[in-house]
PDB file of N, CA and C in Angstrom:
ATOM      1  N   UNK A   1      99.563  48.216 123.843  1.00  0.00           N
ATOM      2  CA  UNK A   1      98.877  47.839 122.634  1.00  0.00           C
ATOM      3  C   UNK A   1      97.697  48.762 122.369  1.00  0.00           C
ATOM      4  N   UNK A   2      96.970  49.499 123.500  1.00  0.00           N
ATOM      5  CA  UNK A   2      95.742  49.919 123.040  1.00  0.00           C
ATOM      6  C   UNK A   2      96.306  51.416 122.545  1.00  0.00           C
ATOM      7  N   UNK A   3      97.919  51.968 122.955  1.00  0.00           N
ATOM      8  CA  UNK A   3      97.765  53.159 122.701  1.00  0.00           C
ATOM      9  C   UNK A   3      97.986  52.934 120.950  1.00  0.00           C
ATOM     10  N   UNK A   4      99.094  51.571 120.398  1.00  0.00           N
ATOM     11  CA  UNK A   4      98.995  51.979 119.217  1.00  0.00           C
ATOM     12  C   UNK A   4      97.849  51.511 118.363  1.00  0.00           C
ATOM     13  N   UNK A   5      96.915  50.761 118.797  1.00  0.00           N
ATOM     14  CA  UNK A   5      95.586  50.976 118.489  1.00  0.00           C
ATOM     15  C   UNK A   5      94.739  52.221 118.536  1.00  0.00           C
ATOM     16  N   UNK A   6      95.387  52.947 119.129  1.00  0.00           N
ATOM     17  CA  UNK A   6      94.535  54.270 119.509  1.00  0.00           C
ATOM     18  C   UNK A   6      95.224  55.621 118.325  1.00  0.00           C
ATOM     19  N   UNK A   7      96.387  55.248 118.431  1.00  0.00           N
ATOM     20  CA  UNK A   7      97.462  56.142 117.360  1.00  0.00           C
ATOM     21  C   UNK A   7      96.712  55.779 115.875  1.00  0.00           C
ATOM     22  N   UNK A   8      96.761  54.236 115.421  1.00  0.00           N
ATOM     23  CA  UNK A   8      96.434  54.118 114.458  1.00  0.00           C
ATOM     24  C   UNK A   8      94.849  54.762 114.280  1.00  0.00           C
ATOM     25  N   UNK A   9      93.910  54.235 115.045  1.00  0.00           N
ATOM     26  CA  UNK A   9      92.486  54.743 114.504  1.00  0.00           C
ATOM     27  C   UNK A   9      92.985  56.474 114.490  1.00  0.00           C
ATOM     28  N   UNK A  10      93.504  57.060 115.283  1.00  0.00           N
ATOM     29  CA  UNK A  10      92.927  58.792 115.157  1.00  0.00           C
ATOM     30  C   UNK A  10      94.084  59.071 113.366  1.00  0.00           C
ATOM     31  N   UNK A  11      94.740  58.156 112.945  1.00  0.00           N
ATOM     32  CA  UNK A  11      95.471  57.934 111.732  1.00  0.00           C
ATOM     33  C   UNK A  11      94.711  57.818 110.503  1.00  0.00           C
ATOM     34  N   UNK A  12      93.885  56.940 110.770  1.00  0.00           N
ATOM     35  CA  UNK A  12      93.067  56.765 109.689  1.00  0.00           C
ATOM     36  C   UNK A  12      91.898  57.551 109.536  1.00  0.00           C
ATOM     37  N   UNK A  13      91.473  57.904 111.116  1.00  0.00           N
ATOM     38  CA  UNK A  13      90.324  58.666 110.890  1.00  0.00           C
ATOM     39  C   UNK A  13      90.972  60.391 110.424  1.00  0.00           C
ATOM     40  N   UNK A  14      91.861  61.227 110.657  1.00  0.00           N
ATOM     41  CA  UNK A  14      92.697  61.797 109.777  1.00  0.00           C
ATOM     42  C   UNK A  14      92.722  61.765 108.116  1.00  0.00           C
ATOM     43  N   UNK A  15      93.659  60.653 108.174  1.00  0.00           N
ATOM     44  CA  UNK A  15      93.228  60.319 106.028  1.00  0.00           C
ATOM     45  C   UNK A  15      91.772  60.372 105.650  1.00  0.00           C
ATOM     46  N   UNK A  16      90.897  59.930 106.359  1.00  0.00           N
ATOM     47  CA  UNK A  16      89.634  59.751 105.752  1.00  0.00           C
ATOM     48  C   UNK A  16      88.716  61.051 105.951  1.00  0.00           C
ATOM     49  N   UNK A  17      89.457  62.266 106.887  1.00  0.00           N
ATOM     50  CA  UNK A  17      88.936  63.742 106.940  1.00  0.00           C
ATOM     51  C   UNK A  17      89.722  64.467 105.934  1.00  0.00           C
ATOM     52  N   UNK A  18      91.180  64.058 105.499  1.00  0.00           N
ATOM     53  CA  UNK A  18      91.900  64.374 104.556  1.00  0.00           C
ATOM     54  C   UNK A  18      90.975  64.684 103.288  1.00  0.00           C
ATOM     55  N   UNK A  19      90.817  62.969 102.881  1.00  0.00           N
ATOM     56  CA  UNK A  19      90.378  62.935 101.566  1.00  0.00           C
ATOM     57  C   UNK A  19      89.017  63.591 101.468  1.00  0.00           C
ATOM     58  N   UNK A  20      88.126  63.334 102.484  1.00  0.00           N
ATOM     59  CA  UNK A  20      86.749  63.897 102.562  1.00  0.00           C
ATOM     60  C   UNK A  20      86.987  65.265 101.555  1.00  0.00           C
ATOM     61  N   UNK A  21      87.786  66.156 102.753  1.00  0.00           N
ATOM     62  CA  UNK A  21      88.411  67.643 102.087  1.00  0.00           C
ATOM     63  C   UNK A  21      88.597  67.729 100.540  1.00  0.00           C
ATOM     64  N   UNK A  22      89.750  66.676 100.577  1.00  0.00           N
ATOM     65  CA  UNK A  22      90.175  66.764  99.092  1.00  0.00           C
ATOM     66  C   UNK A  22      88.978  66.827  98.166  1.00  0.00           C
ATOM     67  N   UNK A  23      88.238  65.629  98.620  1.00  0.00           N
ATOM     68  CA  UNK A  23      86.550  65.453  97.414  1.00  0.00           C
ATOM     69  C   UNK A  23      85.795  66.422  96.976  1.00  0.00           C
ATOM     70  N   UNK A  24      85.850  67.420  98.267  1.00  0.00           N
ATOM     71  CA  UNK A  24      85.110  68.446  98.389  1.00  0.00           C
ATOM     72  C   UNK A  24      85.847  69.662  97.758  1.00  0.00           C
ATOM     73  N   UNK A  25      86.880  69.905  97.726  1.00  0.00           N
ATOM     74  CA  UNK A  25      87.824  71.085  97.582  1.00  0.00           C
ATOM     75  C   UNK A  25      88.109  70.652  95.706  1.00  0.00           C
ATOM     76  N   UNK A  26      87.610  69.090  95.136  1.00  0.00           N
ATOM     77  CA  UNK A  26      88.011  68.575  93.244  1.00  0.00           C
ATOM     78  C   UNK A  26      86.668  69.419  93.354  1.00  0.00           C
ATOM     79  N   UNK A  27      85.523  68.876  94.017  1.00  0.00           N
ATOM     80  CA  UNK A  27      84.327  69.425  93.714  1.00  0.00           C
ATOM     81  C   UNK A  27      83.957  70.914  93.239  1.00  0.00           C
ATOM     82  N   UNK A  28      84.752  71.529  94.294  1.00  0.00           N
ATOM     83  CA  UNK A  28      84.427  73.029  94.067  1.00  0.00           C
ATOM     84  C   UNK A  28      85.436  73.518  93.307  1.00  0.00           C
ATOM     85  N   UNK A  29      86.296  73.063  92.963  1.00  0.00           N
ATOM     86  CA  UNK A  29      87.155  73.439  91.354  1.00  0.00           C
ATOM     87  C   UNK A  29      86.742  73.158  90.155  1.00  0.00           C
ATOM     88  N   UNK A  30      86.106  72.139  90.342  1.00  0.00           N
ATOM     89  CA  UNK A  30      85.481  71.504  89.307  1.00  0.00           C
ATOM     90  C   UNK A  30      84.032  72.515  88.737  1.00  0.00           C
ATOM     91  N   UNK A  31      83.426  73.221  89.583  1.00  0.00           N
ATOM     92  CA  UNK A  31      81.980  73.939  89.292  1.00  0.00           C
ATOM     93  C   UNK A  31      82.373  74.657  88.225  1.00  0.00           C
ATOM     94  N   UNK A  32      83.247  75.912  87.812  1.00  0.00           N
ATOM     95  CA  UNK A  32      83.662  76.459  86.817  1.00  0.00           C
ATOM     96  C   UNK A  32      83.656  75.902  85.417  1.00  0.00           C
ATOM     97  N   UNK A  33      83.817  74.581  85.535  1.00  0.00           N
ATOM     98  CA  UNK A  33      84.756  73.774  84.571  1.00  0.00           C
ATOM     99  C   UNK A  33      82.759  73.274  84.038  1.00  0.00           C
ATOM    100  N   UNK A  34      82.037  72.796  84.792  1.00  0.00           N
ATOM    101  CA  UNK A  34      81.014  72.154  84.988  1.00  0.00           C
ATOM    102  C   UNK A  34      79.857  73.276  84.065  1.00  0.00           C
ATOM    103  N   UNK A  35      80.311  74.515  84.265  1.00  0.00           N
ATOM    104  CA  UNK A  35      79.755  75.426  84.257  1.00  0.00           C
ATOM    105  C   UNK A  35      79.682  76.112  82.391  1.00  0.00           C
ATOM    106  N   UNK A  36      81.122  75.689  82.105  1.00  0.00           N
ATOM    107  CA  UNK A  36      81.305  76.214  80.877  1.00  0.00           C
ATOM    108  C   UNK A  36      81.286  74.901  79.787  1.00  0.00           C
ATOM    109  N   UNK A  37      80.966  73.409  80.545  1.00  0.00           N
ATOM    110  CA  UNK A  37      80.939  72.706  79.697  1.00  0.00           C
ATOM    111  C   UNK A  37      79.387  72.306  79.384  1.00  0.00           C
ATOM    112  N   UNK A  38      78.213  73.291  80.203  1.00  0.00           N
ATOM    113  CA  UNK A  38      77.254  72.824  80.014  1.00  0.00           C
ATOM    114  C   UNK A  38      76.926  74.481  79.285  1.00  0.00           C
ATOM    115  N   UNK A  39      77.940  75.761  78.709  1.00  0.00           N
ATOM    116  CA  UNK A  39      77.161  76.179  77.930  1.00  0.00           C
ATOM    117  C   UNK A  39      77.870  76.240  76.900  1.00  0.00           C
ATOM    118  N   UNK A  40      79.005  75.186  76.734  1.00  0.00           N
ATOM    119  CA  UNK A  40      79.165  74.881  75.220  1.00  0.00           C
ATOM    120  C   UNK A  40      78.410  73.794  74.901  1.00  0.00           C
ATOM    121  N   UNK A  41      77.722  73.197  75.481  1.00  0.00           N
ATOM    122  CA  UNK A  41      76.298  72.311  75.274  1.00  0.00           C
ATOM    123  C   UNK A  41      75.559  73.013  75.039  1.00  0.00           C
ATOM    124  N   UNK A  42      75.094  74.340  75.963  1.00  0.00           N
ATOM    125  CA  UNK A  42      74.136  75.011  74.816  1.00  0.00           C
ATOM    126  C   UNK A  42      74.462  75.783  73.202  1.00  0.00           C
ATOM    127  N   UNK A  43      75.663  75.520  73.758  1.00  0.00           N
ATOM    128  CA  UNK A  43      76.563  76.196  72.083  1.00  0.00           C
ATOM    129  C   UNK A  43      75.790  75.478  70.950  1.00  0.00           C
ATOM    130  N   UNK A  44      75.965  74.583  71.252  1.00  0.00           N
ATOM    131  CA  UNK A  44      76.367  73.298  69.963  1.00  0.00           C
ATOM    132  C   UNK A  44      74.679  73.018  70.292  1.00  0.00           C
ATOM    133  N   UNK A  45      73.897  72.947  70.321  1.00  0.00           N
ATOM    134  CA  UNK A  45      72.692  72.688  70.305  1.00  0.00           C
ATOM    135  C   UNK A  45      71.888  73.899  69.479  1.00  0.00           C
ATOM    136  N   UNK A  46      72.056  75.242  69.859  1.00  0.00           N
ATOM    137  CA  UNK A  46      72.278  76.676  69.349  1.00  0.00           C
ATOM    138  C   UNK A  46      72.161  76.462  67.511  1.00  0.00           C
ATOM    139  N   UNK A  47      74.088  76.347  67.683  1.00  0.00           N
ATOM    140  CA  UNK A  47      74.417  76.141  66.330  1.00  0.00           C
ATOM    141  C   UNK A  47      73.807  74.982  65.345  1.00  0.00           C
ATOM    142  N   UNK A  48      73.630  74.075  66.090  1.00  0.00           N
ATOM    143  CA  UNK A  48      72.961  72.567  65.456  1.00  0.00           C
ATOM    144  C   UNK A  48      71.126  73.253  65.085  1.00  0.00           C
ATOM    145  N   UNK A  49      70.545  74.013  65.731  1.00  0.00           N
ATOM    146  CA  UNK A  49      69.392  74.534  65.076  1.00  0.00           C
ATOM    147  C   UNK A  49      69.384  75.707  64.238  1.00  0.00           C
ATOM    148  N   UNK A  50      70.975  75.996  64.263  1.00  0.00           N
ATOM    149  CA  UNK A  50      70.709  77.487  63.396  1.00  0.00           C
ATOM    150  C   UNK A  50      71.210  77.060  61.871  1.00  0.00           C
ATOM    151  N   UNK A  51      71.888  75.336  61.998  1.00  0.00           N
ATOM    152  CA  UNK A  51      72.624  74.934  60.917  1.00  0.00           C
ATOM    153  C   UNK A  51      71.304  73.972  60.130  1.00  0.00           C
ATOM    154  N   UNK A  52      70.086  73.713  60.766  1.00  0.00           N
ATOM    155  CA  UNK A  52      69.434  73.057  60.367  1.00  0.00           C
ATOM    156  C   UNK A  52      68.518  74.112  59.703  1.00  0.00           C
ATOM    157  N   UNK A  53      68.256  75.204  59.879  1.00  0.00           N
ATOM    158  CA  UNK A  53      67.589  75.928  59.527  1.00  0.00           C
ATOM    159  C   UNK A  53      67.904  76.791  58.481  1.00  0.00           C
ATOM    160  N   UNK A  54      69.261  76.754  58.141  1.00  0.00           N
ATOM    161  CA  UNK A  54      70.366  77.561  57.260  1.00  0.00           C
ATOM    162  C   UNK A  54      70.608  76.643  56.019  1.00  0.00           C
ATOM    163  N   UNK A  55      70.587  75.388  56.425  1.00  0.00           N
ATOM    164  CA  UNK A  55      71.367  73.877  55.444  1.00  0.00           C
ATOM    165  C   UNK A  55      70.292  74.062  54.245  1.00  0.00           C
ATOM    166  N   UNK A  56      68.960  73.966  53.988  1.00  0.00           N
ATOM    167  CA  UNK A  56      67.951  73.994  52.408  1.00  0.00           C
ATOM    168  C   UNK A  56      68.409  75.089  51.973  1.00  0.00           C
ATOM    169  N   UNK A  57      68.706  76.445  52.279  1.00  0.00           N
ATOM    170  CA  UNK A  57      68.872  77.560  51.556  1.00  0.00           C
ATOM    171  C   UNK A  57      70.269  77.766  51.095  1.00  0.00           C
ATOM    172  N   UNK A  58      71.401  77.087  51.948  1.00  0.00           N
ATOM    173  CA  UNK A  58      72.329  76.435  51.307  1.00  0.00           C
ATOM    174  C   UNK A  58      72.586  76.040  50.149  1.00  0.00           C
ATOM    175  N   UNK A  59      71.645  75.019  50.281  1.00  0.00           N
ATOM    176  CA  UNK A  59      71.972  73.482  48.864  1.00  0.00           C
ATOM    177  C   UNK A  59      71.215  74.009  47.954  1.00  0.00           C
ATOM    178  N   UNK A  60      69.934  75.201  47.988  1.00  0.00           N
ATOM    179  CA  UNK A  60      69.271  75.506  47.205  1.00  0.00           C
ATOM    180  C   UNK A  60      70.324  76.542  46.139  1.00  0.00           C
ATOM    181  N   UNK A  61      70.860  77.425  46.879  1.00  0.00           N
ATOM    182  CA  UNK A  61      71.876  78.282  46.227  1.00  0.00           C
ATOM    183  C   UNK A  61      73.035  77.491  45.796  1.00  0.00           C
ATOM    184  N   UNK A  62      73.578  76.316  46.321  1.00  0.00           N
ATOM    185  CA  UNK A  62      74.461  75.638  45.447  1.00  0.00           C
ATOM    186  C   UNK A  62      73.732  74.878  44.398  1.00  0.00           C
ATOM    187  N   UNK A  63      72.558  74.367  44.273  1.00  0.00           N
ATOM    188  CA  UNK A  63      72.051  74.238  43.538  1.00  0.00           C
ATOM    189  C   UNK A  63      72.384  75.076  42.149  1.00  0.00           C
ATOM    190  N   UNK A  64      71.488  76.066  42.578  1.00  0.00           N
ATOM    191  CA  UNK A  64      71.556  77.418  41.252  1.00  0.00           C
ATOM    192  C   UNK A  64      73.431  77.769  40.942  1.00  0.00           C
ATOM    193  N   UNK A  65      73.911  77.636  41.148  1.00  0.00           N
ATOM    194  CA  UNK A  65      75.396  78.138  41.215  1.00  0.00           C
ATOM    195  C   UNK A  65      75.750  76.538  40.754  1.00  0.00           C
ATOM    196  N   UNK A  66      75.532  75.298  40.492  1.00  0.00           N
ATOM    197  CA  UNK A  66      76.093  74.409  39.774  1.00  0.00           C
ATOM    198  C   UNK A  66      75.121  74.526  38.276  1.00  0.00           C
ATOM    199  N   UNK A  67      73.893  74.683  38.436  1.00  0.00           N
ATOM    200  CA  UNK A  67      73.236  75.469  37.082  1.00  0.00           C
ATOM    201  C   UNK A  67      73.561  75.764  36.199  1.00  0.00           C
ATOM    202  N   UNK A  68      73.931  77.198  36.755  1.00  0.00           N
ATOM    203  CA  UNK A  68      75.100  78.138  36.537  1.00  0.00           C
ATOM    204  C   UNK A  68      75.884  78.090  35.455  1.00  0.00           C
ATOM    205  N   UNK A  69      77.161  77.112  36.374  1.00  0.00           N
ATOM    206  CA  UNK A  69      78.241  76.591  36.084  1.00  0.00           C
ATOM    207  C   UNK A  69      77.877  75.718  34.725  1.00  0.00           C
ATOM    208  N   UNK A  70      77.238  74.612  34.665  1.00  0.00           N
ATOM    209  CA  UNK A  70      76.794  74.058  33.791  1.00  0.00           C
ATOM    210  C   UNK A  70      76.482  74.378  32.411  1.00  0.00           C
ATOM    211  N   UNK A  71      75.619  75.913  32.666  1.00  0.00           N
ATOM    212  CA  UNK A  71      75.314  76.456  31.058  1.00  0.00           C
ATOM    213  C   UNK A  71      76.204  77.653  30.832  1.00  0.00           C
ATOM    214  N   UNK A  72      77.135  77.785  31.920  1.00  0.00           N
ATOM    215  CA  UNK A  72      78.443  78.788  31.283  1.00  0.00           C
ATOM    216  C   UNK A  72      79.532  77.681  30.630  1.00  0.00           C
ATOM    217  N   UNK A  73      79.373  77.040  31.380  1.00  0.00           N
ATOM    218  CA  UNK A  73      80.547  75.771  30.630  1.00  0.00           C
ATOM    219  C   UNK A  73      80.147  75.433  28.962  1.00  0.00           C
ATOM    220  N   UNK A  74      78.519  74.923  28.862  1.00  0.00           N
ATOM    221  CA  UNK A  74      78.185  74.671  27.635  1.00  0.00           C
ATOM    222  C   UNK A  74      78.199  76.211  26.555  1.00  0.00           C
ATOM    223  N   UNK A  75      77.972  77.765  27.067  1.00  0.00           N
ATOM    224  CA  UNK A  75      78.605  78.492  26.109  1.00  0.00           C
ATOM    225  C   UNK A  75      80.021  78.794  26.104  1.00  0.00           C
ATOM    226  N   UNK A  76      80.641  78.255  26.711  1.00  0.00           N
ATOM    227  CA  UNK A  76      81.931  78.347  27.141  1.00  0.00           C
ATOM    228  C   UNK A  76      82.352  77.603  25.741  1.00  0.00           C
ATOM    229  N   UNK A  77      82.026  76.507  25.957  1.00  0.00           N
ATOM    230  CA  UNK A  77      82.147  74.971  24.852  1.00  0.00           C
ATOM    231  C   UNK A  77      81.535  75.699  23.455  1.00  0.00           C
ATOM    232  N   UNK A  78      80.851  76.353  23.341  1.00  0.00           N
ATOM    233  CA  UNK A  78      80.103  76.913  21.899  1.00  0.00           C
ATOM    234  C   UNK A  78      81.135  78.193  21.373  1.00  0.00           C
ATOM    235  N   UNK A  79      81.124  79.088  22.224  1.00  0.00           N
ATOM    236  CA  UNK A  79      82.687  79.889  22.282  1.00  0.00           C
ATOM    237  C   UNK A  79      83.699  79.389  21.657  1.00  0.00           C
ATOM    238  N   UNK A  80      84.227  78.469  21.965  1.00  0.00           N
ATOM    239  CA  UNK A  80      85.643  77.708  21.934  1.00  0.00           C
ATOM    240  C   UNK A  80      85.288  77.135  20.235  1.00  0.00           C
ATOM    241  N   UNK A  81      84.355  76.637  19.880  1.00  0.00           N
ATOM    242  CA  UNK A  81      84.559  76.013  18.655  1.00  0.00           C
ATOM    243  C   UNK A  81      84.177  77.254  17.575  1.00  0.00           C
ATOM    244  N   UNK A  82      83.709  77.620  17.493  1.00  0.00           N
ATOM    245  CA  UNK A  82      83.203  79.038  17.051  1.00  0.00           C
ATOM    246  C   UNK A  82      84.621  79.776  16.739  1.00  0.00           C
ATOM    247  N   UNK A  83      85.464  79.936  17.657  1.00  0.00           N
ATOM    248  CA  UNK A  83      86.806  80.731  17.582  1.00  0.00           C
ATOM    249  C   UNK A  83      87.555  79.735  16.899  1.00  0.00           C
ATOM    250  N   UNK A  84      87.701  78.541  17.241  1.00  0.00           N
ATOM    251  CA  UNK A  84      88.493  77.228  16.596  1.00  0.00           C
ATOM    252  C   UNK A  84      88.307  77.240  14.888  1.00  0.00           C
ATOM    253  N   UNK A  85      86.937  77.599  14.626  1.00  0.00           N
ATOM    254  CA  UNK A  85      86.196  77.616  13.540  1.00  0.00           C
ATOM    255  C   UNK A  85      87.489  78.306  12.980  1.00  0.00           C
ATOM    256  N   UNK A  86      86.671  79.927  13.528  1.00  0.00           N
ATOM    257  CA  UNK A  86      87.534  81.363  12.757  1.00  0.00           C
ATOM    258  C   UNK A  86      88.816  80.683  12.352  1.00  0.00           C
ATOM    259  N   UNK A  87      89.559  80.912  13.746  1.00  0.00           N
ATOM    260  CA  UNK A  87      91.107  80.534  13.353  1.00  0.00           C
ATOM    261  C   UNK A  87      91.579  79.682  12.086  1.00  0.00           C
ATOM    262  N   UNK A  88      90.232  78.438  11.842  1.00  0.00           N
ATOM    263  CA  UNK A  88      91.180  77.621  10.629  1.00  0.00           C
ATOM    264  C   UNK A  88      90.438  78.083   9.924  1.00  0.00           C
ATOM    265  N   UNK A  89      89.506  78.816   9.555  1.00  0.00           N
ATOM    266  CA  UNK A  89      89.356  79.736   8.122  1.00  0.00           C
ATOM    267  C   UNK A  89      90.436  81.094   8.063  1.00  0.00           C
ATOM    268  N   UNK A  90      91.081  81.326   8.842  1.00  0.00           N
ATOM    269  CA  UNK A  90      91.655  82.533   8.810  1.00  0.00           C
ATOM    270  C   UNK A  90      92.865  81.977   8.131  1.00  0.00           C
ATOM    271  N   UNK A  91      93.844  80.741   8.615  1.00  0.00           N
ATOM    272  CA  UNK A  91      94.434  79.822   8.401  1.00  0.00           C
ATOM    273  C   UNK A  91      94.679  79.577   6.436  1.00  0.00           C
ATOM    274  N   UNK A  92      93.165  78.870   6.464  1.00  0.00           N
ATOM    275  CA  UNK A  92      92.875  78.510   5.349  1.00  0.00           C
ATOM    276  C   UNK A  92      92.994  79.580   4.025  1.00  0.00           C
ATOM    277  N   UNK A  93      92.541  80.515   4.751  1.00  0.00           N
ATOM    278  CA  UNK A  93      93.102  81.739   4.011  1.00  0.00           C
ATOM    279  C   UNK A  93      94.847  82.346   3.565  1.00  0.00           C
ATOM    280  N   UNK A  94      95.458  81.450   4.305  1.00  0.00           N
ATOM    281  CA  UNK A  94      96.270  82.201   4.128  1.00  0.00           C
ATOM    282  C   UNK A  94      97.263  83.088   4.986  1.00  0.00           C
ATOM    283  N   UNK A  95      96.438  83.911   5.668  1.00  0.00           N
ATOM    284  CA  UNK A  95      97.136  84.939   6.797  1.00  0.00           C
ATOM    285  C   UNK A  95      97.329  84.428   8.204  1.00  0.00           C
ATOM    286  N   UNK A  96      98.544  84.741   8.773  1.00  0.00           N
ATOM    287  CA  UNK A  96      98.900  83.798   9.790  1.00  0.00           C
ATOM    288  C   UNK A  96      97.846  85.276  11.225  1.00  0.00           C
ATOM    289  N   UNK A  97      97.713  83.806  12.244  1.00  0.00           N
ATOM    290  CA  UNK A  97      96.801  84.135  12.834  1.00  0.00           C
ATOM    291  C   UNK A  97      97.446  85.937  13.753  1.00  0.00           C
ATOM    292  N   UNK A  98      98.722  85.376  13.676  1.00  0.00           N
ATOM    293  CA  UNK A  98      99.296  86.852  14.725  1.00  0.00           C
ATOM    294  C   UNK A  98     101.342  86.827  13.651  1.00  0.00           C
ATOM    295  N   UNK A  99     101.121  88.127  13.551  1.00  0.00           N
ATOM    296  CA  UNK A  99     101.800  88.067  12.888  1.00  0.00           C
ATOM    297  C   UNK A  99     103.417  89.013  13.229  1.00  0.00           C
ATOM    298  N   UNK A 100     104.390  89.373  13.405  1.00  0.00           N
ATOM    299  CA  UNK A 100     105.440  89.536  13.792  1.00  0.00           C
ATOM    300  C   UNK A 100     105.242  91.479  13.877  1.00  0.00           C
ATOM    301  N   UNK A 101     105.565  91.702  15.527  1.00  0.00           N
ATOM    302  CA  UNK A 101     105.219  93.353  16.191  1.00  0.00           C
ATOM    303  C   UNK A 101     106.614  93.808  15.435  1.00  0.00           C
ATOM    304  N   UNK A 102     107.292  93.894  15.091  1.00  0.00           N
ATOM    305  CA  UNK A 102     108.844  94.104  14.552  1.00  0.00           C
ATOM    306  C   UNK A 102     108.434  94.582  12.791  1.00  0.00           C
ATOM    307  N   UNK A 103     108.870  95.901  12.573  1.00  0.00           N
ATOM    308  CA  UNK A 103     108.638  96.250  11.309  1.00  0.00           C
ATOM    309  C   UNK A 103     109.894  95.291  10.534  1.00  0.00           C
ATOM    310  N   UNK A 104     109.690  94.889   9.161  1.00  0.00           N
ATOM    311  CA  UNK A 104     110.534  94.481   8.664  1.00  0.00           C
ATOM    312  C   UNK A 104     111.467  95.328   7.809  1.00  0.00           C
ATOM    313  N   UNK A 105     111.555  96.766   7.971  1.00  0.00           N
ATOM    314  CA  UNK A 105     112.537  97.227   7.790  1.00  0.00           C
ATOM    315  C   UNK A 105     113.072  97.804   8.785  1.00  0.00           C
ATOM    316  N   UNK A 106     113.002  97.268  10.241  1.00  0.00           N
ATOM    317  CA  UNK A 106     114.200  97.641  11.211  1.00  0.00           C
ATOM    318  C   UNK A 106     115.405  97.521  11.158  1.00  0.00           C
ATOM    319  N   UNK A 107     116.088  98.967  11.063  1.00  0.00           N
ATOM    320  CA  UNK A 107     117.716  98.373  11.157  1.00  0.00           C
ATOM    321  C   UNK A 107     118.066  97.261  11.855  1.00  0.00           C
ATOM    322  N   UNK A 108     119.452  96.898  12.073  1.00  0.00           N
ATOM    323  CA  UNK A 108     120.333  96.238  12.904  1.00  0.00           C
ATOM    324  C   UNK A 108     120.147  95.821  14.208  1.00  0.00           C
ATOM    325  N   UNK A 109     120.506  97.541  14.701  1.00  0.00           N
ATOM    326  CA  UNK A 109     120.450  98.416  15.907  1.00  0.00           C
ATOM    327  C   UNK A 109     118.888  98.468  16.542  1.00  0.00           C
ATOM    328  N   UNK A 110     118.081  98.222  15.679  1.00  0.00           N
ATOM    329  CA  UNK A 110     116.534  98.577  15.897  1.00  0.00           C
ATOM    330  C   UNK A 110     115.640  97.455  16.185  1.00  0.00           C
ATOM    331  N   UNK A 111     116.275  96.675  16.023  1.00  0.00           N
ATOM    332  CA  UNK A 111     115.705  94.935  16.324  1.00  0.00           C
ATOM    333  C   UNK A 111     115.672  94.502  17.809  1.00  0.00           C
ATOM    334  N   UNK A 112     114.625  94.123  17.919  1.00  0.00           N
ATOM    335  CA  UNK A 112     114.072  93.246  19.304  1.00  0.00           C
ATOM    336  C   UNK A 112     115.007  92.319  19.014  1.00  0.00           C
ATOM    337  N   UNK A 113     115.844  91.497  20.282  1.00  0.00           N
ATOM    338  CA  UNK A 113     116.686  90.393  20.378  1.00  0.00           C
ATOM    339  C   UNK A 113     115.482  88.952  20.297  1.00  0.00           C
TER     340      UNK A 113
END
């Protein structure tokens, strides 16, 4: 009885030098890993002050660029009726706005299909 008492303890004390190893051997695989996840922490801390410092001059220039947009749209809109205008006085007149590229004395043979 005492030898397989004796088999078993040098058994367990074995597994428990095993795993020791193992703990030690995740550990030191793990440093690399440990290593690059604390300088994409400095990444993102980096970028998070370069985005805070970048973000007013941003919104300021989208600002001006919806401006912009705004009073090209409204001569855009002044444009458009202005030409709308022309067209139905041109209309009103009489003469069609675009009128046929084809001479009207093209032969037969000489005619656009």
């Amino acid at each position: 009885m005492d030898i397989a008492l004796t088999i078993f303890r040098i058994g367990v004390g074995v597994g428990a030098l095993l795993v020791g190893i193992g703990v030690i051997v995740a550990v030191l695989a793990l440093r690399p890993a440990a290593r690059d996840v604390r300088a994409l922490a400095a990444d993102a801390r980096r970028l998070l002050r370069l985005s805070e410092s970048e973000l007013p001059a941003i919104i300021e220039h989208a600002r001006q660029v919806s401006g912009n947009a705004e009073e090209l749209s409204e001569d855009l809109a002044v444009t458009l009726e202005r030409l709308d205008a022309a067209t139905s006085a041109i209309e009103v007149v009489g003469r069609p706005l675009i009128g046929p590229v084809q001479s009207g004395d093209a032969t037969e043979d000489e005619q656009i299909a």
